[in-house]
Protein backbone atom coordinates (compact mmCIF):
# COMPACT_ATOMS: atom_id res chain seq x y z
CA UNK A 1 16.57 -2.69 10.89
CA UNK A 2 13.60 0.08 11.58
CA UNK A 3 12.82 -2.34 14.82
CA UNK A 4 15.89 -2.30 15.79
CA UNK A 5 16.72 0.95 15.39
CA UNK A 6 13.50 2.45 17.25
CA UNK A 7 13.67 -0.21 20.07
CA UNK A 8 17.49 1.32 20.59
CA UNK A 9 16.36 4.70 20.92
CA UNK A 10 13.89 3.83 23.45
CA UNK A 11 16.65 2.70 25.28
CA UNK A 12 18.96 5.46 24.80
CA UNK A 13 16.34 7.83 25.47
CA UNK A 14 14.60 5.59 28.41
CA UNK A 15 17.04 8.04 30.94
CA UNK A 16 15.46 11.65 29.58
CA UNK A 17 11.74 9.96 29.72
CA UNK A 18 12.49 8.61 33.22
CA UNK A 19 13.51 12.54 34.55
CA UNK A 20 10.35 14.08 32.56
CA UNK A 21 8.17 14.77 35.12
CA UNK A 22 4.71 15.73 34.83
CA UNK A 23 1.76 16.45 37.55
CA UNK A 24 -0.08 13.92 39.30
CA UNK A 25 -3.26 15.62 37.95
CA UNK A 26 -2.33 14.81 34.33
CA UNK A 27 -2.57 11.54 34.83
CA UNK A 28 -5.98 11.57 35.02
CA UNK A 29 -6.83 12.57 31.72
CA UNK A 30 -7.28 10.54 28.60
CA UNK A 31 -7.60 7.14 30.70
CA UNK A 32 -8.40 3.77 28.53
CA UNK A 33 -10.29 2.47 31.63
CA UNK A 34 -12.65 3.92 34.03
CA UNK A 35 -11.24 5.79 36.67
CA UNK A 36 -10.96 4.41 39.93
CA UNK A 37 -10.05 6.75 42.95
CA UNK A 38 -8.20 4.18 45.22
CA UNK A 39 -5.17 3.28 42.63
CA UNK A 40 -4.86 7.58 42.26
CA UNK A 41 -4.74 7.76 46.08
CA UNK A 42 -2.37 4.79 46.73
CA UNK A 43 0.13 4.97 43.94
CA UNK A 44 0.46 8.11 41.39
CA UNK A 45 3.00 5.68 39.56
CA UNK A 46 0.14 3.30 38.96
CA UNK A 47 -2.34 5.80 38.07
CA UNK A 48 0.31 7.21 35.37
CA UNK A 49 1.15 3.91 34.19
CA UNK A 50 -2.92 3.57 33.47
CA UNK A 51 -2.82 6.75 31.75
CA UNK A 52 -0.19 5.53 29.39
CA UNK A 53 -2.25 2.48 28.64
CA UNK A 54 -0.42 -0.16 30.30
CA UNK A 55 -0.87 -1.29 33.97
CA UNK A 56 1.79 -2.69 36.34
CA UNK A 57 2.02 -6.31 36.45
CA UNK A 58 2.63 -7.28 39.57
CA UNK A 59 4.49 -4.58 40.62
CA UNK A 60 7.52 -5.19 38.97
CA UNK A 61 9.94 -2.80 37.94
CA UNK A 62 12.49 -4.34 35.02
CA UNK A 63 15.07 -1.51 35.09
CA UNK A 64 16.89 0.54 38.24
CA UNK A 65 14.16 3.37 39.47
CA UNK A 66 16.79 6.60 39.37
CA UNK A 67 14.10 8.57 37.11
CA UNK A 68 11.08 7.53 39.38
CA UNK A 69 12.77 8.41 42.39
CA UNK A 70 13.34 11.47 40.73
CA UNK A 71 10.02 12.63 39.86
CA UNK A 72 8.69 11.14 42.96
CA UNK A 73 11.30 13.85 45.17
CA UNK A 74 9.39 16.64 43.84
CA UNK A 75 5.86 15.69 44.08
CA UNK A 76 4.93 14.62 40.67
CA UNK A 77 5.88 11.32 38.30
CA UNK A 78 7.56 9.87 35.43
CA UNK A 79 6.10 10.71 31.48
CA UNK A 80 6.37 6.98 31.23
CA UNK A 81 6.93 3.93 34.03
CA UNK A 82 9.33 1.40 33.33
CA UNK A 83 6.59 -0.88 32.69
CA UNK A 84 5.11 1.24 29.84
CA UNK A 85 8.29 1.05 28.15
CA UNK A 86 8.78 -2.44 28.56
CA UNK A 87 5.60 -2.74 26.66
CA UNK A 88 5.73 -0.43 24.32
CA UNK A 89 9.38 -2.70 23.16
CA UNK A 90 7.04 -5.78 23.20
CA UNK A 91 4.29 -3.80 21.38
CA UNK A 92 6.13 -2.70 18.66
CA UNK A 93 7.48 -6.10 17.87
CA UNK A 94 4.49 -7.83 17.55
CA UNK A 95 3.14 -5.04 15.39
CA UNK A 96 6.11 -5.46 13.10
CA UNK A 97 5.71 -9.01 13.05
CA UNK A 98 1.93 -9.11 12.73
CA UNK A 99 2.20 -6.46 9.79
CA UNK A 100 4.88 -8.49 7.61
CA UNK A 101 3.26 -11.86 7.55
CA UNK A 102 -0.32 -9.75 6.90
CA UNK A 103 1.47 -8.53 3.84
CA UNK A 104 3.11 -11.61 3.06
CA UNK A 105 -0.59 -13.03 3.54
CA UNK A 106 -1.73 -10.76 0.92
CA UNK A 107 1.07 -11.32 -1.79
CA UNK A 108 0.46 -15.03 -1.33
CA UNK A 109 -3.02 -15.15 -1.65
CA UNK A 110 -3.10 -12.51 -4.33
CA UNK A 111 -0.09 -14.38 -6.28
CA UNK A 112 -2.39 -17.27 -6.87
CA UNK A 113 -5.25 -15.17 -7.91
CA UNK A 114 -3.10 -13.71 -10.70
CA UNK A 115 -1.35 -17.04 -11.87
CA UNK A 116 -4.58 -18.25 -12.95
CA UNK A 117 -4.26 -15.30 -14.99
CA UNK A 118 -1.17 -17.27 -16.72
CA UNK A 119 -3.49 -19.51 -18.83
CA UNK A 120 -5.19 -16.59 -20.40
CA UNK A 121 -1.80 -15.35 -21.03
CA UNK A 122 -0.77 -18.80 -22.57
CA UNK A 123 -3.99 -18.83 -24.97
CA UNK A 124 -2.86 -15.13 -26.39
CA UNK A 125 0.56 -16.22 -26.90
CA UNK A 126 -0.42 -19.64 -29.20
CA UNK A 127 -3.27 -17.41 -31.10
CA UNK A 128 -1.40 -16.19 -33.93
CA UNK A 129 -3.72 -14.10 -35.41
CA UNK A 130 -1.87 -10.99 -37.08
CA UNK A 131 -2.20 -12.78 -40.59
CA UNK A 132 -5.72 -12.94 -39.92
CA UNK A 133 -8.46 -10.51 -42.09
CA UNK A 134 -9.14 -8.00 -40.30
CA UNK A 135 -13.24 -7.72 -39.60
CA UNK A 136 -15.21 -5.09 -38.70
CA UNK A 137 -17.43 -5.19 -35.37
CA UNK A 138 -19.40 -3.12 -34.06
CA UNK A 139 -18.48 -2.03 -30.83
CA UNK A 140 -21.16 -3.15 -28.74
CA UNK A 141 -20.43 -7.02 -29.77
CA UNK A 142 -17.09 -6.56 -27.98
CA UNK A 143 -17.06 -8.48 -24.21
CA UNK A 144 -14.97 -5.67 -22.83
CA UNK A 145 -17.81 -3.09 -23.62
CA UNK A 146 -21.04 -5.27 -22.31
CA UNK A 147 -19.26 -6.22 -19.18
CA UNK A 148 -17.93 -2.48 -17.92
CA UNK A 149 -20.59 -0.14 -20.21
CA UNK A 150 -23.75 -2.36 -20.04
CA UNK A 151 -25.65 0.47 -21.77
CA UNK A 152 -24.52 3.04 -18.91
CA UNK A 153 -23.64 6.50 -20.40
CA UNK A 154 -20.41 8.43 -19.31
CA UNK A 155 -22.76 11.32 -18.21
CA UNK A 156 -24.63 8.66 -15.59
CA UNK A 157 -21.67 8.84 -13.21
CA UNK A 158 -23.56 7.36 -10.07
CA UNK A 159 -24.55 4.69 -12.00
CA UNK A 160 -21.27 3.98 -13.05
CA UNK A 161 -19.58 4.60 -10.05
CA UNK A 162 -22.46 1.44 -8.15
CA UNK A 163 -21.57 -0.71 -11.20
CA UNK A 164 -17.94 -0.38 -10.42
CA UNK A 165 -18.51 -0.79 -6.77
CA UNK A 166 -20.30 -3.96 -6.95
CA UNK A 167 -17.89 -5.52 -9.81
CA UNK A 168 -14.80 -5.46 -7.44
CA UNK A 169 -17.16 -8.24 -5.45
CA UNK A 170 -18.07 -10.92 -7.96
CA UNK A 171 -15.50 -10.45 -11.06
CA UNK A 172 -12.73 -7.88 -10.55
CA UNK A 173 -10.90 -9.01 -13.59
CA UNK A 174 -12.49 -11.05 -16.38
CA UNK A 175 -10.89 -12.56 -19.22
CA UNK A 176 -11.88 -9.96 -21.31
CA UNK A 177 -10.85 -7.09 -19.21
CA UNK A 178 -7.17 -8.62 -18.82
CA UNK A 179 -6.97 -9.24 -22.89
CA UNK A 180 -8.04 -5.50 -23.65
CA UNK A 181 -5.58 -4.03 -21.06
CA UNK A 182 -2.91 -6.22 -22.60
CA UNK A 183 -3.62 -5.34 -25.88
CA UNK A 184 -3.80 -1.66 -24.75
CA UNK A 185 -0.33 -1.70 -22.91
CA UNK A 186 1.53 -3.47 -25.50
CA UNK A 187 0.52 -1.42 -28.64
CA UNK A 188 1.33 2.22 -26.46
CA UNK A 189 4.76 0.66 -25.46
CA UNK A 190 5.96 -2.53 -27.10
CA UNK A 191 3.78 -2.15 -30.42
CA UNK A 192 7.00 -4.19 -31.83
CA UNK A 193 6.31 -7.37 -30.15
CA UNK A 194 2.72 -8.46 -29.98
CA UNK A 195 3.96 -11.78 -28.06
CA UNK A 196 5.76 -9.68 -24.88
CA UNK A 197 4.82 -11.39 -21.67
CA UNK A 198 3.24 -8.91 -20.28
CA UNK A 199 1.87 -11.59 -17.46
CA UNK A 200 5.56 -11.99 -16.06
CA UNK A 201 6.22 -8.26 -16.58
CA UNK A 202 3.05 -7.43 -14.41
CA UNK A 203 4.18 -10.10 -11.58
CA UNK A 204 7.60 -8.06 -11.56
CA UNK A 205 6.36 -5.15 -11.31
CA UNK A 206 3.75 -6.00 -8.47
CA UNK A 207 6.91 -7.70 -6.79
CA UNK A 208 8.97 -4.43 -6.65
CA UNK A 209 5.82 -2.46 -5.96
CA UNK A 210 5.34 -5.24 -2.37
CA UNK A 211 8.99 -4.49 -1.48
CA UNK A 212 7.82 -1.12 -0.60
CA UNK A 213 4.67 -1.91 1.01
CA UNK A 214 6.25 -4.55 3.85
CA UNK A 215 7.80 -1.56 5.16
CA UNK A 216 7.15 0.75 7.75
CA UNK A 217 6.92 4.58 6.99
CA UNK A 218 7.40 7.26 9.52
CA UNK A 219 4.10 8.52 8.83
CA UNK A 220 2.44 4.93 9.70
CA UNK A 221 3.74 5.40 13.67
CA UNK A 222 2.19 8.54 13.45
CA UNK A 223 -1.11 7.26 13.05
CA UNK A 224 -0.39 4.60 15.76
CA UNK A 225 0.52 7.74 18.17
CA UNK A 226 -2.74 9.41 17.23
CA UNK A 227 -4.84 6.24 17.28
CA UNK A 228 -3.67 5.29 20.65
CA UNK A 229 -3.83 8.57 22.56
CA UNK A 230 -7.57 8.52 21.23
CA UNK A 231 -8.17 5.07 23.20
CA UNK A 232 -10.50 6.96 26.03
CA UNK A 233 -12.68 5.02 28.08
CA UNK A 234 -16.28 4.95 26.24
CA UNK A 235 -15.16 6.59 23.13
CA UNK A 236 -14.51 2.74 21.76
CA UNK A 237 -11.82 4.10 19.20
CA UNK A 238 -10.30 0.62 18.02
CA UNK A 239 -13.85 0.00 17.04
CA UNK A 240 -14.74 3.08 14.96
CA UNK A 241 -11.34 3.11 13.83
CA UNK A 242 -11.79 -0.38 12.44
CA UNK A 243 -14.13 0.84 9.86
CA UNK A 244 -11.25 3.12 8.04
CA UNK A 245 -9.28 0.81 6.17
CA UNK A 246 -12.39 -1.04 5.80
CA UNK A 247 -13.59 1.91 3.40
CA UNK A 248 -10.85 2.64 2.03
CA UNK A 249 -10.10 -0.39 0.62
CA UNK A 250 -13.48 -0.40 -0.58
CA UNK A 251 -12.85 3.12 -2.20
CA UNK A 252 -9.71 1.76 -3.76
CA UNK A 253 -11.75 -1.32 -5.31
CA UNK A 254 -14.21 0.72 -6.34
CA UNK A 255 -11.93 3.38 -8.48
CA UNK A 256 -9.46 0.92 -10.12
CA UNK A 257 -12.90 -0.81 -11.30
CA UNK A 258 -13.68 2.71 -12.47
CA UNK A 259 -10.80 3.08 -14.17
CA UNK A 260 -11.55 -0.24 -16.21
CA UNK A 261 -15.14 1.20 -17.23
CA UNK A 262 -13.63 4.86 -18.18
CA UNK A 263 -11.11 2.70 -20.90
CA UNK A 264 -14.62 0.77 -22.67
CA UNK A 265 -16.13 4.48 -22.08
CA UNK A 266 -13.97 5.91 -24.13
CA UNK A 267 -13.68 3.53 -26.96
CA UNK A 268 -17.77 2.87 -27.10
CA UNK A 269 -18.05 6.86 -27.24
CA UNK A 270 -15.34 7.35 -30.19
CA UNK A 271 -16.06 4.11 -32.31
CA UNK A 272 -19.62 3.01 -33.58
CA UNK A 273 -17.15 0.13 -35.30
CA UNK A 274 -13.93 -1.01 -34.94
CA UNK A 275 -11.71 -2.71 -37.12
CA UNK A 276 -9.85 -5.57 -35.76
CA UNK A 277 -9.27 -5.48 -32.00
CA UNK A 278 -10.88 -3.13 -29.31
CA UNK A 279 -7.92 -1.16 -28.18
CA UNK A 280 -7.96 0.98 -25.03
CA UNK A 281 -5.70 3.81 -24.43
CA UNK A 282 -3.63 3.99 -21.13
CA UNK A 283 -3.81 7.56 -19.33
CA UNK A 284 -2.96 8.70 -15.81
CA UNK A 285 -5.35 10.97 -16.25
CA UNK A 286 -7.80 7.95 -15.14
CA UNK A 287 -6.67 7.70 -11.65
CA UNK A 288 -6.48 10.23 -8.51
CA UNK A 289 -4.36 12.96 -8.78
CA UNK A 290 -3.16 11.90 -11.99
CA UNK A 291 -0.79 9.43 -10.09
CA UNK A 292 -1.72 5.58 -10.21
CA UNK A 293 0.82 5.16 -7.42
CA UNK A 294 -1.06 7.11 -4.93
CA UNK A 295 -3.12 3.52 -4.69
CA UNK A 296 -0.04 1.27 -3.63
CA UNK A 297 0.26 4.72 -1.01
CA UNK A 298 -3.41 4.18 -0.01
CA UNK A 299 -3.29 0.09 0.00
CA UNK A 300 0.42 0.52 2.41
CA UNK A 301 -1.86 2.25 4.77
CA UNK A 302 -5.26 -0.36 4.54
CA UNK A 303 -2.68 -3.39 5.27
CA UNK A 304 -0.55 -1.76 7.80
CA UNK A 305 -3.74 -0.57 10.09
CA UNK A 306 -5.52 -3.56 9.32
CA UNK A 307 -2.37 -5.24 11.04
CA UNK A 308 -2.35 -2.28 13.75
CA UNK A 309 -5.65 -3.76 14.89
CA UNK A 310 -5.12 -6.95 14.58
CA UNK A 311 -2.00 -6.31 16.60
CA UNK A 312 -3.38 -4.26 19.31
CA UNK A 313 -5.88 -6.80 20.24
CA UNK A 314 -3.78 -9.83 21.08
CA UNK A 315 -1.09 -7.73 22.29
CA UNK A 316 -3.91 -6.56 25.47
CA UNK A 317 -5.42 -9.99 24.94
CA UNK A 318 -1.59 -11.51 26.28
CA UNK A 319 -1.07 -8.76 28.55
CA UNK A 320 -4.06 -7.89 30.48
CA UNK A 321 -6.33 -10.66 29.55
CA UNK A 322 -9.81 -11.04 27.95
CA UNK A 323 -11.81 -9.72 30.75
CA UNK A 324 -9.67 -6.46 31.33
CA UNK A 325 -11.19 -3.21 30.84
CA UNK A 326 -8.79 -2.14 28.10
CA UNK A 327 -9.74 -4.60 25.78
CA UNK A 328 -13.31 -2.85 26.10
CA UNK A 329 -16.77 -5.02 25.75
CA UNK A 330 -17.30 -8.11 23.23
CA UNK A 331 -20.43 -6.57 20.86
CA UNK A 332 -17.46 -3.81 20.10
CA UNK A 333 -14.70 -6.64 19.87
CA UNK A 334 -16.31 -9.15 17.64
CA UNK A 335 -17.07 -6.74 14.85
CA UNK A 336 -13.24 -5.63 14.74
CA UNK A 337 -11.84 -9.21 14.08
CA UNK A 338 -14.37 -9.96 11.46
CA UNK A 339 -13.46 -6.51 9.23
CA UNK A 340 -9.86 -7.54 9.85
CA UNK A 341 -10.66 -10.97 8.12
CA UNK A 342 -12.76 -9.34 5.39
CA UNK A 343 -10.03 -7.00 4.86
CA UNK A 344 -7.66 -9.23 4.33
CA UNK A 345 -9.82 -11.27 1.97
CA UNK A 346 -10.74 -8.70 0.16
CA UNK A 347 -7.74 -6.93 -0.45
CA UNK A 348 -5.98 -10.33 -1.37
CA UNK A 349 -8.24 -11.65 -3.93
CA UNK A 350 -9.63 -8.92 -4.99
CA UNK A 351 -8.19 -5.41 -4.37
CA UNK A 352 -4.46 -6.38 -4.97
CA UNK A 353 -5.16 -8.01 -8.43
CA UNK A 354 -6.85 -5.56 -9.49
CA UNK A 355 -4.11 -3.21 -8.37
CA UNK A 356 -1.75 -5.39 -10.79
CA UNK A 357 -3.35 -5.12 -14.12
CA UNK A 358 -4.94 -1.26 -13.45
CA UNK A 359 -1.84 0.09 -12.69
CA UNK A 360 0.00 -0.97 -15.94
CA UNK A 361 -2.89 1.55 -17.66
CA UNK A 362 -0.92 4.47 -16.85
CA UNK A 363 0.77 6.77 -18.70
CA UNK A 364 4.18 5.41 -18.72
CA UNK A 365 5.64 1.98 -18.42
CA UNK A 366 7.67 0.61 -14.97
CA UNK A 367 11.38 -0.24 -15.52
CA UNK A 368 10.31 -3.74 -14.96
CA UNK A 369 9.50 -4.30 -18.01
CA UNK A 370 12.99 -4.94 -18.99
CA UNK A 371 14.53 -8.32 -17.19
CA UNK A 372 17.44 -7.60 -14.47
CA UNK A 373 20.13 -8.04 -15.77
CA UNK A 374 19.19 -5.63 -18.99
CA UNK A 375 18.29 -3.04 -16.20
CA UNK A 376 21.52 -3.45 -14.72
CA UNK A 377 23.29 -2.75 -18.03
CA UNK A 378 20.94 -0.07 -18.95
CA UNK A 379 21.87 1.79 -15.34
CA UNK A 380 25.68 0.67 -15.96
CA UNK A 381 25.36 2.36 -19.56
CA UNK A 382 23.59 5.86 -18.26
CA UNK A 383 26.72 6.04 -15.34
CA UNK A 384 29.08 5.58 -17.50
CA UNK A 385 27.47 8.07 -20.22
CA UNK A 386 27.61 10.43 -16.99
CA UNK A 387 30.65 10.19 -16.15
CA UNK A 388 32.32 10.59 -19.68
CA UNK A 389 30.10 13.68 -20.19
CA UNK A 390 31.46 15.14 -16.74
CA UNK A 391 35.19 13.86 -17.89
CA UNK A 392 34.98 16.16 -20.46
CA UNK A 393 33.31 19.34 -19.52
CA UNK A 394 35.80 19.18 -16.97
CA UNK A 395 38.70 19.09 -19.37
CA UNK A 396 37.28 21.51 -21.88
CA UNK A 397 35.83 23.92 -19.51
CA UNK A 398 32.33 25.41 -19.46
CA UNK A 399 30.68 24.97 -22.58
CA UNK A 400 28.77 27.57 -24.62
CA UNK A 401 24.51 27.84 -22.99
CA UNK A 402 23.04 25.50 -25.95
CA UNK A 403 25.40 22.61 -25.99
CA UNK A 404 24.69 21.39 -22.38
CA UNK A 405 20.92 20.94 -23.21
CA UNK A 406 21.68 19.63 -26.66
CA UNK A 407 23.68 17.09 -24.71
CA UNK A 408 21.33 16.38 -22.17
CA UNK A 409 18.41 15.71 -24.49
CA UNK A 410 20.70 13.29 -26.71
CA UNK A 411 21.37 11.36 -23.78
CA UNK A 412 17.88 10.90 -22.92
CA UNK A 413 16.66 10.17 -26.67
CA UNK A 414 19.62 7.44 -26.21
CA UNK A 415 17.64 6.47 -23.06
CA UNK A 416 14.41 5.96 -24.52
CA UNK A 417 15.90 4.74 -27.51
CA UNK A 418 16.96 2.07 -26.01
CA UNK A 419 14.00 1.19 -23.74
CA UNK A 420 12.17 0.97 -26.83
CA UNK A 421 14.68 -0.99 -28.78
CA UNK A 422 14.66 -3.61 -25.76
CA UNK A 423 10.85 -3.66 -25.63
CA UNK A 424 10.27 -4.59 -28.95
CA UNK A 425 12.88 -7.17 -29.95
CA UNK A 426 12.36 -8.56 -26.53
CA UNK A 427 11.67 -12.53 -27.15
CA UNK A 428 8.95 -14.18 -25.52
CA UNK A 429 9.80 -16.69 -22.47
């Protein structure tokens, strides 16, 4: 629907862009190719068109010429040819395209990362152990604590900050990191039911979380604006630009493994010995902001300019060719397709699972922990709790200052009430 609806008002707008003229001179600016004074002498059109980033092919015009005539009467030319916008259509397809089945990429080769997850889950459900004695260990014999505190203090922040950074490469979740953060998670929130799935809750919620990320936000195209009016000849933007997503997925690895070694920080620094399990406790204090979902913001904008690049290059590679002088020189191409592929590695099998389990350590729990139908009744319930509190304030008239919060906080008690209530009788499936 966003395609559509931007390729539409390209063409409903094609007439104003067509009688925006603009100088001759200003064409020579901000050119993704060297300059070359024959095509400015022979055809302004053309030398516009190169300014735009898209040459003529052929010298074909798709559309009636009413705007270029137009321009052409008084000495100057169009903002944009009927060429460029023919291209820009074609370009924004195939970045749509590119940047759904890059995400779709990601989910499935993420998804199978995290279903091998499901056995671990499998082994916690059939160990029955709340009838068990209840030992005392110290807390250095716990796995969770020698894989993420390996005798690092919490005052040695660079050194825990380089131990998170290399984790994210060789074991991004362990066993023992996904059993703690279950165990954490269920006794804040569902402290009824020590056998909740909380493997098929977490694959929900990542689900919902993806829905969001396949799209397109308005502030995305402006980075494709900015990004493209920077593609001068010799600056080599595409390549420089390459490296962003590249380090900010490694920043995003690299805090959400922090986050992991803050949790054992915490417990190694409180307890000397614990009895029974280690238990970590979930805060969104951990993460930037104080907002885990300013990651899923941060890995929306990795995949969709990882696409952008990916994108742009066969887009020229189709149009122009391999040897044009817009898709720049090969030591600057190479480099880009191999952090596109590393990207998309990464972020699959590593980045993205860890943004499944990490996440859950936050403050409060995601409405997918109840199953869909539940949240439909839940939603039903609160509407119709609305509407029968509006029903009658309508027919009584205003009510007295107190009662209307009174009311309000009932209904939300209600609310959380029955969240809870779900949660913990909640059987296993």
């Amino acid at each position: 629907m966003l395609l559509g609806f931007i390729s539409l008002l390209l063409t409903v707008s094609q007439g104003v862009i067509q009688r925006t003229c603009i100088p001759p001179s200003w064409t020579n600016y901000l050119l993704p190719c060297k300059k070359t004074e024959n095509l400015t002498r022979a055809d302004p059109s053309e030398a516009q068109s190169v300014a735009a980033g898209v040459f003529s092919l052929g010298g074909r015009r798709l559309l009636n010429e009413g705007g270029s005539g137009h321009c052409h009467s008084k000495g100057k030319v169009p903002l944009l040819s009927l060429e460029a916008l023919h291209q820009l259509h074609i370009f924004i397809f195939v970045l749509a395209i590119t940047h759904v089945v890059f995400s779709a990429v990601t989910m499935i080769l993420g998804g199978a990362k995290i279903r091998q997850w499901k056995d671990w889950e499998n082994v916690i459900q059939k160990d029955d152990t709340r009838d068990a004695p209840r030992k005392v260990t110290h807390v250095d014999q716990f796995e969770f604590i020698r894989e993420n505190v390996n005798g690092i203090s919490k005052d040695s922040m660079v050194l825990t900050w380089m131990h998170s950074f290399v984790k994210q490469f060789y074991a991004s979740v362990t066993k023992s990191d996904y059993t703690t953060m279950r165990l954490g998670f269920i006794m804040t929130h569902c402290r009824g039911n020590p056998k909740f799935d909380f493997h098929k809750y977490m694959v929900r919620a990542l689900e919902a979380d993806f829905k969001k990320v396949v799209g397109i936000r308005w502030y995305l195209w402006l980075f494709v604006v900015i990004f493209m009016l920077l593609n001068v000849n010799g600056w080599h933007t595409y390549f420089w630009i390459s490296f962003l997503p590249l380090l900010l997925l490694l920043a995003v690895g690299t805090k959400l493994e922090h986050v992991i070694a803050q949790l054992a920080q915490e417990v190694a620094e409180k307890h000397s010995s614990i009895e029974g399990d280690l238990v970590v406790n979930p805060s969104d204090e951990h993460f930037w902001c104080a907002r885990p979902r300013v990651i899923l913001y941060l890995i929306h904008f990795i995949l969709f300019q990882n696409a952008f690049e990916i994108a742009l290059f066969f887009w020229m590679l189709t149009t122009y060719g391999f040897n044009s002088c817009i898709m720049d020189h090969v030591p600057f191409i190479v480099p880009r397709l191999v952090i596109g592929v590393i990207i998309q590695l990464l972020c699959s099998y590593s980045t993205l699972p860890l943004y499944a389990i990490v996440t859950q350590m936050g403050t409060f729990f995601k409405k997918e922990i109840f199953d869909e139908h539940v949240q439909q009744g839940l939603v039903g319930w609160a509407q119709k709790a609305k509407r029968r509190k509006e029903s009658k304030e309508a027919t009584a008239g205003p009510a007295p200052g107190p009662a209307a919060p009174r009311a309000s906080s009932r209904l939300e008690m209600l609310r959380r009430a029955a969240s809870v209530l779900q949660c913990s009788r909640a059987p296993p499936r």
